[in-house]
N, C-alpha and C. Protein backbone atom coordinates (compact mmCIF):
# COMPACT_ATOMS: atom_id res chain seq x y z
N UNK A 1 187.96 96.03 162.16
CA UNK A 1 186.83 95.16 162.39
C UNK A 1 185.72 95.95 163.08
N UNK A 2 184.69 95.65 163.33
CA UNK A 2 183.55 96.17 163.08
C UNK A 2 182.97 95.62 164.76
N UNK A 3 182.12 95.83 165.33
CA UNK A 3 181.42 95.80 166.92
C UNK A 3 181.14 93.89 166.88
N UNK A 4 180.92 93.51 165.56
CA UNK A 4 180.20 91.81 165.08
C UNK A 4 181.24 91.25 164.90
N UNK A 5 183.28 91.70 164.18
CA UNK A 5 183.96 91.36 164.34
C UNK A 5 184.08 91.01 162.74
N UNK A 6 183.11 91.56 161.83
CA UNK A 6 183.11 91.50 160.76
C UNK A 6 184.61 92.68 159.99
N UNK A 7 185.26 92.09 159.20
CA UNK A 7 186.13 93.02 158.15
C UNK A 7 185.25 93.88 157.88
N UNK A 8 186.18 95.08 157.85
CA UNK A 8 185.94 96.18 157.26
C UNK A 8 186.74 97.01 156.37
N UNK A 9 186.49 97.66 155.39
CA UNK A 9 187.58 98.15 154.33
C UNK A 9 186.87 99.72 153.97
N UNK A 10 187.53 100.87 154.23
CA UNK A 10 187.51 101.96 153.97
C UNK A 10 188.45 103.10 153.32
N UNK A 11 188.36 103.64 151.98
CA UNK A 11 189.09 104.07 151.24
C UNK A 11 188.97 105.79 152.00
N UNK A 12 190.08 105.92 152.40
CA UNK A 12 190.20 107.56 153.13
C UNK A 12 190.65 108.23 151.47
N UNK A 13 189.93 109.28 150.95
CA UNK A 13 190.03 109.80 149.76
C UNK A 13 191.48 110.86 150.46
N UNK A 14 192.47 111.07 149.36
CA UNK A 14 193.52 112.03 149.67
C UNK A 14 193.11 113.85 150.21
N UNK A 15 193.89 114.54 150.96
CA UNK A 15 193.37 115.34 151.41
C UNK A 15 191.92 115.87 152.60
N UNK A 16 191.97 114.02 152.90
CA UNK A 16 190.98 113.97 154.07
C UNK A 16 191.68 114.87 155.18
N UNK A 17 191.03 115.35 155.63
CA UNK A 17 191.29 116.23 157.58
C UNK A 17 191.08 115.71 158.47
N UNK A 18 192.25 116.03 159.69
CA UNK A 18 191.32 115.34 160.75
C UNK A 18 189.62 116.26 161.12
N UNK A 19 189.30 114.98 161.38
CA UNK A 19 187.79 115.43 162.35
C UNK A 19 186.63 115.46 161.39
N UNK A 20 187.04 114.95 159.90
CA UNK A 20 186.36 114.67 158.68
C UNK A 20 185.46 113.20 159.11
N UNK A 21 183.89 113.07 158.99
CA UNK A 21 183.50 112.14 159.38
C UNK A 21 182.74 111.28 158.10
N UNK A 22 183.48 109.96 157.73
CA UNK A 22 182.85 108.95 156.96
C UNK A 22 181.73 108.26 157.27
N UNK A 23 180.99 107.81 156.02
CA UNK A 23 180.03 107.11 156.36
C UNK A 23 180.06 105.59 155.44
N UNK A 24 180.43 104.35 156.33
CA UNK A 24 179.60 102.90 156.17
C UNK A 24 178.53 102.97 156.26
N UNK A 25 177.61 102.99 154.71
CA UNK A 25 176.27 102.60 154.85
C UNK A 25 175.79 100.97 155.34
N UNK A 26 175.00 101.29 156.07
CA UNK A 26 174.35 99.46 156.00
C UNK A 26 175.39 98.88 156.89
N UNK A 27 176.64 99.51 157.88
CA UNK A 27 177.37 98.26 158.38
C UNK A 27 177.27 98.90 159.90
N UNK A 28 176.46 99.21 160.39
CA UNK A 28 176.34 99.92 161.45
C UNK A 28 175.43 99.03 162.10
N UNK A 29 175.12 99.23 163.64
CA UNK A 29 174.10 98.21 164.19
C UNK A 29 172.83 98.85 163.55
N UNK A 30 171.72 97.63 163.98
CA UNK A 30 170.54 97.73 163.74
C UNK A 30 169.78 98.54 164.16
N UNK A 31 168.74 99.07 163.18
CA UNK A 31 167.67 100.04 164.11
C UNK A 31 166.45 99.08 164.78
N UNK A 32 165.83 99.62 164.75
CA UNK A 32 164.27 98.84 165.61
C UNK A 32 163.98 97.71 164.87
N UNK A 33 163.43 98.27 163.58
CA UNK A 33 162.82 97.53 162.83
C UNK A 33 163.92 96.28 161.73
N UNK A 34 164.99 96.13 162.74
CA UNK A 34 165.93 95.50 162.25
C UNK A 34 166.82 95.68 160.58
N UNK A 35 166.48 96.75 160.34
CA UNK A 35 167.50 97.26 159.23
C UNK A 35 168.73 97.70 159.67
N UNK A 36 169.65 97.68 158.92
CA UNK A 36 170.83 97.89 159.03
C UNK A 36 171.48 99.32 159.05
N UNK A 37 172.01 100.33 160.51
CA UNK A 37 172.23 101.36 160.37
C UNK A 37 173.59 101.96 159.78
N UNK A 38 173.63 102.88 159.72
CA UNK A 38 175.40 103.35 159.55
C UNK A 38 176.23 103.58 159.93
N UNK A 39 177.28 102.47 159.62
CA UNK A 39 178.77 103.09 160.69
C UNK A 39 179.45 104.63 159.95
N UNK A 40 179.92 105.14 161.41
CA UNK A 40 180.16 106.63 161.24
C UNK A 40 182.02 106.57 161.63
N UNK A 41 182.64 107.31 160.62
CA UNK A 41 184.20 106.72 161.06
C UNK A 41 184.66 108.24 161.05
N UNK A 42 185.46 108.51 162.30
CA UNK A 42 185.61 109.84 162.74
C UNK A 42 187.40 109.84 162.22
N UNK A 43 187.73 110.63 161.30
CA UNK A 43 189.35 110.40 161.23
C UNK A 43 189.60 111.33 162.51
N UNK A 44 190.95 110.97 162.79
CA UNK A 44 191.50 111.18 163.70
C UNK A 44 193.10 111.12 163.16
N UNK A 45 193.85 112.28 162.95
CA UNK A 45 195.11 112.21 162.26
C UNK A 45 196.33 113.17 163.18
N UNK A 46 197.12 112.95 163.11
CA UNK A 46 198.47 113.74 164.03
C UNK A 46 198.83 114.17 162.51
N UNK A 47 198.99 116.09 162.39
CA UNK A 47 199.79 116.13 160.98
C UNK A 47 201.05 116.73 161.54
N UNK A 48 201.81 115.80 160.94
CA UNK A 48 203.79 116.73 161.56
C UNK A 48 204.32 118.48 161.62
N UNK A 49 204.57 118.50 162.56
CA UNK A 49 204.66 120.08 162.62
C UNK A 49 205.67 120.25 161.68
N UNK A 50 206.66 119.46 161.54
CA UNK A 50 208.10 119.74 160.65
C UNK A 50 207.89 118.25 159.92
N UNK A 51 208.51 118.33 158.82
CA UNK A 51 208.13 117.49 157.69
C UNK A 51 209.92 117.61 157.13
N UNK A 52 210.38 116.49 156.91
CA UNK A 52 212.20 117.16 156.40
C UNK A 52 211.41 116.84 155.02
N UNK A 53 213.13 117.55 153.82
CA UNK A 53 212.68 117.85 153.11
C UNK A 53 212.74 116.64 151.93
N UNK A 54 213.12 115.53 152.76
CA UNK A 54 213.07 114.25 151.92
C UNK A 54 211.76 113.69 152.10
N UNK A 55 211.27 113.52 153.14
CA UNK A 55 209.43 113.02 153.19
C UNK A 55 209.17 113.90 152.29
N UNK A 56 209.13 115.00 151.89
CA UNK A 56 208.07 116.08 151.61
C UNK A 56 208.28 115.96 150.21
N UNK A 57 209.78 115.64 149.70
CA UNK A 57 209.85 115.14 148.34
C UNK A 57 208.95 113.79 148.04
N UNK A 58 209.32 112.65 148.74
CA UNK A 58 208.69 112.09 148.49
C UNK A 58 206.76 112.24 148.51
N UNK A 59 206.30 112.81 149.37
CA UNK A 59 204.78 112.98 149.59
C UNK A 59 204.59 113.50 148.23
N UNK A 60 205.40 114.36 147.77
CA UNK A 60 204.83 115.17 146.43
C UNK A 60 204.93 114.21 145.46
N UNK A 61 206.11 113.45 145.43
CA UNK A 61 206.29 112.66 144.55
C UNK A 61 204.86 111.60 144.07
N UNK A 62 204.39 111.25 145.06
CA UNK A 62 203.11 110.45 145.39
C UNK A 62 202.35 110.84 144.65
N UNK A 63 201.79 111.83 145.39
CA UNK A 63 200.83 112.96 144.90
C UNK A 63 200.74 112.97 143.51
N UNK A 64 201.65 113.09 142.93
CA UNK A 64 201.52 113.54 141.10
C UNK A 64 201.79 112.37 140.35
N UNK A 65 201.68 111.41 140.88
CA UNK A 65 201.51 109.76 140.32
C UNK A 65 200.01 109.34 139.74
């Protein structure tokens, strides 16, 4: 949800990074002249130092779907 409490829906494209920054056009607060600014969405991700080798089957598995 959003600062207004409005839904929000954002598609993270595969191979996003952390510290990769998105942009919501138009759902951000207002500027002066009352147009609508942009929300800015900062990923923020923990990636596993060790991965066993059944996640990792499966992740690939994903992947090539």
């Amino acid at each position: 949800r959003d600062i207004r409490g409005n839904q929000l829906s954002l598609t993270v494209p595969p191979g996003t990074q952390p510290g990769t920054i998105l942009r919501l056009k138009g759902r951000g607060l207002p500027h002066r002249h009352n147009t609508p600014g942009d929300l800015l969405v900062k990923i923020q991700a923990r990636i596993p130092e060790v991965i066993s080798p059944e996640l990792m089957a499966q992740i690939e598995q994903t992947r090539c779907q």
